[in-house]
C-alpha atoms as a PDB file:
ATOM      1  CA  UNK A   1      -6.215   5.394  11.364  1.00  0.00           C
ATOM      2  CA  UNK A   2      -5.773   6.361  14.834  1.00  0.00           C
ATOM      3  CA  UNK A   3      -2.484   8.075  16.201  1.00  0.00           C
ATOM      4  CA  UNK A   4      -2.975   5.858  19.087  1.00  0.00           C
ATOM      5  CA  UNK A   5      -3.609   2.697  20.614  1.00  0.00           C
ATOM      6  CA  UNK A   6      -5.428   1.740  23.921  1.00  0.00           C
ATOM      7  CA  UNK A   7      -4.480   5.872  25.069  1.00  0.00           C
ATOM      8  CA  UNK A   8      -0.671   5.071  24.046  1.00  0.00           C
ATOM      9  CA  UNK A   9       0.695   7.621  21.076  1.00  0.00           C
ATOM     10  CA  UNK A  10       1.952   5.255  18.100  1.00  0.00           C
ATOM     11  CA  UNK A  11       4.957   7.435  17.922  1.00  0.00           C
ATOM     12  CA  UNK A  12       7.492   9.435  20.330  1.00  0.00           C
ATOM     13  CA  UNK A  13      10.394  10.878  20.198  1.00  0.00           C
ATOM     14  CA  UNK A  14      13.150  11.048  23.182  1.00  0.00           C
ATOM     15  CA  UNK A  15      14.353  14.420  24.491  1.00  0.00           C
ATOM     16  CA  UNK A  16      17.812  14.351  22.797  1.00  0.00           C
ATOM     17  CA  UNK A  17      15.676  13.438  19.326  1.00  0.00           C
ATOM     18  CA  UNK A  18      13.369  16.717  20.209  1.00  0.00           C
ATOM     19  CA  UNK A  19      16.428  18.751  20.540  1.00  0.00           C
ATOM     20  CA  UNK A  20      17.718  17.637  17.387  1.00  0.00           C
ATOM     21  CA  UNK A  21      15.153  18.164  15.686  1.00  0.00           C
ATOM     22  CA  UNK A  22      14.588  21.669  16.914  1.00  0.00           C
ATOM     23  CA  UNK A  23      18.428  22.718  15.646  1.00  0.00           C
ATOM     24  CA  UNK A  24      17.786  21.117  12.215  1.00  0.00           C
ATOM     25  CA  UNK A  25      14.385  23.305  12.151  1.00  0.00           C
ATOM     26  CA  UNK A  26      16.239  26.192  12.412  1.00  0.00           C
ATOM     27  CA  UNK A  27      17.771  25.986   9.197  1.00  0.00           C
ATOM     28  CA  UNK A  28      14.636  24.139   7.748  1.00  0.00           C
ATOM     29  CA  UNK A  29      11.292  25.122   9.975  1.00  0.00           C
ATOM     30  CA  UNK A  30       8.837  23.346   8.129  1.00  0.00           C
ATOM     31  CA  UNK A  31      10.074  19.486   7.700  1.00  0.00           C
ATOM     32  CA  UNK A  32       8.412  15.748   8.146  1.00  0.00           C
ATOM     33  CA  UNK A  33       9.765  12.561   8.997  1.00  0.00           C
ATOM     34  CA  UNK A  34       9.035   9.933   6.836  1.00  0.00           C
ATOM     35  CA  UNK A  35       9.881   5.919   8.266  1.00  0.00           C
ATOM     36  CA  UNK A  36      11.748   4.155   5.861  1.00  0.00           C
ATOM     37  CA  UNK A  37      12.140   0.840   4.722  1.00  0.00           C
ATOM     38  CA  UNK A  38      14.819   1.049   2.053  1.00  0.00           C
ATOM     39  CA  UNK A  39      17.278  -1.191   2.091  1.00  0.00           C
ATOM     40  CA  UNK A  40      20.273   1.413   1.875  1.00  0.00           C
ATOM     41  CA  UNK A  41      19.398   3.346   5.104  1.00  0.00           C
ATOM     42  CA  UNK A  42      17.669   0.400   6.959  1.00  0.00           C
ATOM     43  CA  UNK A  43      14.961   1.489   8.999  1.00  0.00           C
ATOM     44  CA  UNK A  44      16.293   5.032   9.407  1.00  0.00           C
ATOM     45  CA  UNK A  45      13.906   8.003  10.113  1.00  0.00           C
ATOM     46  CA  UNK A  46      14.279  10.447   7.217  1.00  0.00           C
ATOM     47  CA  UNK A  47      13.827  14.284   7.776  1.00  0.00           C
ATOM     48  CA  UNK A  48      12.862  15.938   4.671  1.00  0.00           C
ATOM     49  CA  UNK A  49      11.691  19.299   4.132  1.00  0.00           C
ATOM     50  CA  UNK A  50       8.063  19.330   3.845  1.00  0.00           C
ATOM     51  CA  UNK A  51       7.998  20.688   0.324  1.00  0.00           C
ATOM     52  CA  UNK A  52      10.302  18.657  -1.180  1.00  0.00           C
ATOM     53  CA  UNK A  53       8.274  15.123  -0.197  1.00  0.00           C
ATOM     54  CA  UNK A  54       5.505  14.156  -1.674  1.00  0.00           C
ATOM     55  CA  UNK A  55       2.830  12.389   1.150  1.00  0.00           C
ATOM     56  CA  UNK A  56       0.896  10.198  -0.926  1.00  0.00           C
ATOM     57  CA  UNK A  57      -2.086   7.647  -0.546  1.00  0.00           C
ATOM     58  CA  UNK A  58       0.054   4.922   0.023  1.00  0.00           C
ATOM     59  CA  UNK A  59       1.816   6.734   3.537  1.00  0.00           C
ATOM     60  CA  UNK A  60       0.009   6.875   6.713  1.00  0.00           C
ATOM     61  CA  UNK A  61       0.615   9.376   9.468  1.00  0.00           C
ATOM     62  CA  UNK A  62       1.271   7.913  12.847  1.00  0.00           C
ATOM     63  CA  UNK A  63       1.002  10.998  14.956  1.00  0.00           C
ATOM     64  CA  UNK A  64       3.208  14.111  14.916  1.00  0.00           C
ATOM     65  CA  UNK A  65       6.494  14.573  17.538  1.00  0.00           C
ATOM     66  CA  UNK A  66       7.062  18.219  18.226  1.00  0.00           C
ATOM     67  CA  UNK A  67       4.469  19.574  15.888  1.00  0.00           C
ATOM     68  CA  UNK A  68       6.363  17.431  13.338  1.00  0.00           C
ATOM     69  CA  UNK A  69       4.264  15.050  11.120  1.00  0.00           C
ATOM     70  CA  UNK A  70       5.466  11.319  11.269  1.00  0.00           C
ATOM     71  CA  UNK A  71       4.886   9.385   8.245  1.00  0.00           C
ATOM     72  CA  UNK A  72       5.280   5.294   7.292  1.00  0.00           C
ATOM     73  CA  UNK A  73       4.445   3.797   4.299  1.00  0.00           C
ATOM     74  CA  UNK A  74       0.983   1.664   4.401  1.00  0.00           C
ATOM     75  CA  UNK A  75       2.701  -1.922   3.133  1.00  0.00           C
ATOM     76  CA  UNK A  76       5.230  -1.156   6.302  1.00  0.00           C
ATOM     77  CA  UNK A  77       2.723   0.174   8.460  1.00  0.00           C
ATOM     78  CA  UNK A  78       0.702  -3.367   8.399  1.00  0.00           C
ATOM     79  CA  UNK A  79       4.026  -4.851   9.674  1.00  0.00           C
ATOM     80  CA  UNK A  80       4.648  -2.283  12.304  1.00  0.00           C
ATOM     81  CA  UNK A  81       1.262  -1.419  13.389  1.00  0.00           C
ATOM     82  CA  UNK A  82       1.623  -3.343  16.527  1.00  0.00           C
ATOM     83  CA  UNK A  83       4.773  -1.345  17.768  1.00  0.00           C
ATOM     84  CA  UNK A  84       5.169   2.404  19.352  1.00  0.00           C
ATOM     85  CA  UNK A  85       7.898   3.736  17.304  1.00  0.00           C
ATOM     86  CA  UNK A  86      10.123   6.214  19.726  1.00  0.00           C
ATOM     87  CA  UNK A  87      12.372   8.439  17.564  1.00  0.00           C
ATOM     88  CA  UNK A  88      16.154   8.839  19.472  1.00  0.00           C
ATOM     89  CA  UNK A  89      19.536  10.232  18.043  1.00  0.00           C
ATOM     90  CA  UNK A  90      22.779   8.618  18.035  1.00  0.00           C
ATOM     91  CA  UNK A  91      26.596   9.170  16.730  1.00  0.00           C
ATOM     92  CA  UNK A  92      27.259   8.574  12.686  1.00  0.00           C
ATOM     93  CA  UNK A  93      25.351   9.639   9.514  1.00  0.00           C
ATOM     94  CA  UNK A  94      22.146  10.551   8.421  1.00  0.00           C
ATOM     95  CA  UNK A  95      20.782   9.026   5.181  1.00  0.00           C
ATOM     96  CA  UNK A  96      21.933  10.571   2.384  1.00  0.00           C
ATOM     97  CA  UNK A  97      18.557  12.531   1.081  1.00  0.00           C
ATOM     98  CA  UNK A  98      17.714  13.402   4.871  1.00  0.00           C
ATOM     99  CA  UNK A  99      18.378  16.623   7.059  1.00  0.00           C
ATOM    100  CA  UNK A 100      19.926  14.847   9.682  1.00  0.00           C
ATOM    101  CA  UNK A 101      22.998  14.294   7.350  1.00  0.00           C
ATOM    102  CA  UNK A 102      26.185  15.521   7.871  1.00  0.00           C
ATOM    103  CA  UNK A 103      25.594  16.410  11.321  1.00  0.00           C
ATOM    104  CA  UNK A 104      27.697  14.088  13.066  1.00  0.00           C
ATOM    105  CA  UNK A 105      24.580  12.360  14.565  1.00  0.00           C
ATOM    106  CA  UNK A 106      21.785  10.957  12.965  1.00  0.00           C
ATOM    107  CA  UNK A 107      18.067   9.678  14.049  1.00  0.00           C
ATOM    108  CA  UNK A 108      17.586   5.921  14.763  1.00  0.00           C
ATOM    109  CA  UNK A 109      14.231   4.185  15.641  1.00  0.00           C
ATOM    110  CA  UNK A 110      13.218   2.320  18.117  1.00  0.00           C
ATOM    111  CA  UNK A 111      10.327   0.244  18.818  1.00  0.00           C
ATOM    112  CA  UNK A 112       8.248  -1.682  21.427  1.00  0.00           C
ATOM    113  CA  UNK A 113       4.942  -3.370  20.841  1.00  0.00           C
ATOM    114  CA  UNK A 114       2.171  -1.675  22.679  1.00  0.00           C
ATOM    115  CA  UNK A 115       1.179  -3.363  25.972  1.00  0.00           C
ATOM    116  CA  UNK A 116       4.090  -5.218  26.074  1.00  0.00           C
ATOM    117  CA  UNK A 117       5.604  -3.487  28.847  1.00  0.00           C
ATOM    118  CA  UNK A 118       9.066  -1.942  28.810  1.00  0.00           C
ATOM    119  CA  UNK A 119      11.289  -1.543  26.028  1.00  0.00           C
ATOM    120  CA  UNK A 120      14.123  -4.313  25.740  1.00  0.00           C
ATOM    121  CA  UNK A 121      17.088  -1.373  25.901  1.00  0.00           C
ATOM    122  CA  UNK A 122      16.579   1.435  27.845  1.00  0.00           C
ATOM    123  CA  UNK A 123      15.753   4.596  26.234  1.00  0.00           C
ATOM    124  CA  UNK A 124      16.294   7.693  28.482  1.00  0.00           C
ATOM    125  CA  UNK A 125      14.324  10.907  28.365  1.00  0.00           C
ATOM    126  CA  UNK A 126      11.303   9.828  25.975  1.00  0.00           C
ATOM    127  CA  UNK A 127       9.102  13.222  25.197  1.00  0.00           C
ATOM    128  CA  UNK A 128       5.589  12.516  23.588  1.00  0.00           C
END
């Protein structure tokens, strides 16, 4: 599977996400985000240590923001494969298994289907 389509990455991650990220990693340097599709934490991006998450045949990577592997399960991939996932941060809670928890803010993802031009809310600062 490519990590892109037509040049554009198939995931991103805004500046304030990227700065997020790089806090958690201090307390937890080696980490992945997995997509998910549970029904208790919506679509939420989870941030799991690396160790303690099993990738397995059934996930596919869709890139990697800030030398941080991206993961989505295949089933959920087939329905999203269409769309650039861009990782932000907002106010609330993390998902209860995922390093973002606790924190006071939490990751949220966004989408927009590749070549469809802009994305219907503006998202400021996007890093790839």
């Amino acid at each position: 599977m490519e990590e892109t389509v037509n040049g554009e990455p198939r995931v991103l991650a805004t500046d304030a996400a990227i700065a997020f990220l790089r806090e958690i990693r201090r307390d937890h340097p080696n980490v992945l985000f997995h997509q998910s599709g549970g029904c208790c934490d919506g679509s939420s991006p989870m941030l799991y240590p690396a160790s303690d998450y099993i990738v397995g045949d059934g996930d596919v990577k869709l890139g990697e923001v800030d030398r941080v592997p991206v993961y989505i399960s295949r089933s959920q991939f087939e329905v999203w494969k269409h769309t650039q996932l861009i990782l932000d941060v907002v106010p609330g809670r993390g998902g209860m298994f995922s390093l973002d928890n606790g924190r006071e803010r939490r990751f949220l993802t966004r989408s927009k289907i590749f070549g469809g031009g802009e994305v219907a809310c503006a998202i400021p600062g996007i890093a790839s």
